[in-house]
Every structure is written in C-alpha cells, then in structure tokens.
Protein backbone atom coordinates (compact mmCIF):
# COMPACT_ATOMS: atom_id res chain seq x y z
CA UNK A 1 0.00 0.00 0.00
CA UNK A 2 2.86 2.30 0.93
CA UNK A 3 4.57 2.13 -2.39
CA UNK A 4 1.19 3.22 -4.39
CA UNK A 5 1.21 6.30 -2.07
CA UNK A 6 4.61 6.59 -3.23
CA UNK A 7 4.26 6.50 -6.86
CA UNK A 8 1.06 8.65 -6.99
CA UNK A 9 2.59 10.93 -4.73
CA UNK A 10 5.86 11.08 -7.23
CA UNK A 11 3.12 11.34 -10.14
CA UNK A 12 1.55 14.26 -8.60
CA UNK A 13 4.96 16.26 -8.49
CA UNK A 14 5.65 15.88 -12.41
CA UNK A 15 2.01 16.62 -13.39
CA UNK A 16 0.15 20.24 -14.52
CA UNK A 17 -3.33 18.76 -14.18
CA UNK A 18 -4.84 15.41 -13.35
CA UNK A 19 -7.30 13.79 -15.63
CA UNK A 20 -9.38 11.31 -13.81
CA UNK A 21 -12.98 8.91 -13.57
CA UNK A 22 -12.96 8.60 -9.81
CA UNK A 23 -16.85 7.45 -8.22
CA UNK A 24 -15.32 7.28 -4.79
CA UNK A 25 -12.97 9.79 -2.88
CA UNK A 26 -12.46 7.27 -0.46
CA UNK A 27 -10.75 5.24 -2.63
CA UNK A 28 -6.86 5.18 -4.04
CA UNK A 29 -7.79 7.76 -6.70
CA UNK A 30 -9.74 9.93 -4.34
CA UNK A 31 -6.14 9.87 -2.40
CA UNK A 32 -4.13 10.67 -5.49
CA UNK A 33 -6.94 13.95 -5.92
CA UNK A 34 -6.38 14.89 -2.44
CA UNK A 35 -3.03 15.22 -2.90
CA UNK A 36 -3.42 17.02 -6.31
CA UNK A 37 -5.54 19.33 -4.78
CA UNK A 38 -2.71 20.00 -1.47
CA UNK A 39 -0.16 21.07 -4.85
CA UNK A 40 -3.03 23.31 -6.35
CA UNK A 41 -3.15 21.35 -9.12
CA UNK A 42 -6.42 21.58 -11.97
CA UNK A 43 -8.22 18.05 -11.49
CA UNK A 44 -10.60 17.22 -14.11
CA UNK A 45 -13.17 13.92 -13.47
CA UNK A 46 -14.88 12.57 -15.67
CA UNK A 47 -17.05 10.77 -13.43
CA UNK A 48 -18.54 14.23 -12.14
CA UNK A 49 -18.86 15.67 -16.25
C-alpha cells in the first residue's frame, strides 16, 4: 500500500493537471486527488462531467 502512495505521490509532483474517472474519494484515486488538490493542481473527473 505504501509504495502506491509513493508513486502517486511522485506522479503528482511531475504533473500540470490530473485527468481522472474517480466514483469514490475514499478510494486510491480519491487519495491521489487529495493530494493534487494540497499542490493546487487543476483536477478534471470525468465521473462528475
């Protein structure tokens, strides 16, 4: 579990925006747009468009 935190976290640093389809914030996604959102960075889902 601790290494997909890693990797999302690293994926976060190199990205502009995040595209994603996330149903539930609780989930591994929902983390990865929490932490987009901590770096200010524009999250688009396509779940919610």
């Amino acid at each position: 579990m601790l290494l997909y935190r890693t990797q999302d976290k690293k994926l976060v640093e190199f990205s502009d925006c995040c595209i994603c389809y996330c149903i539930n914030p609780r989930s591994g996604t929902g983390q990865t747009i929490r932490f987009a959102k901590e770096k200010g960075i524009e999250i688009i889902n396509l779940f919610t468009r």
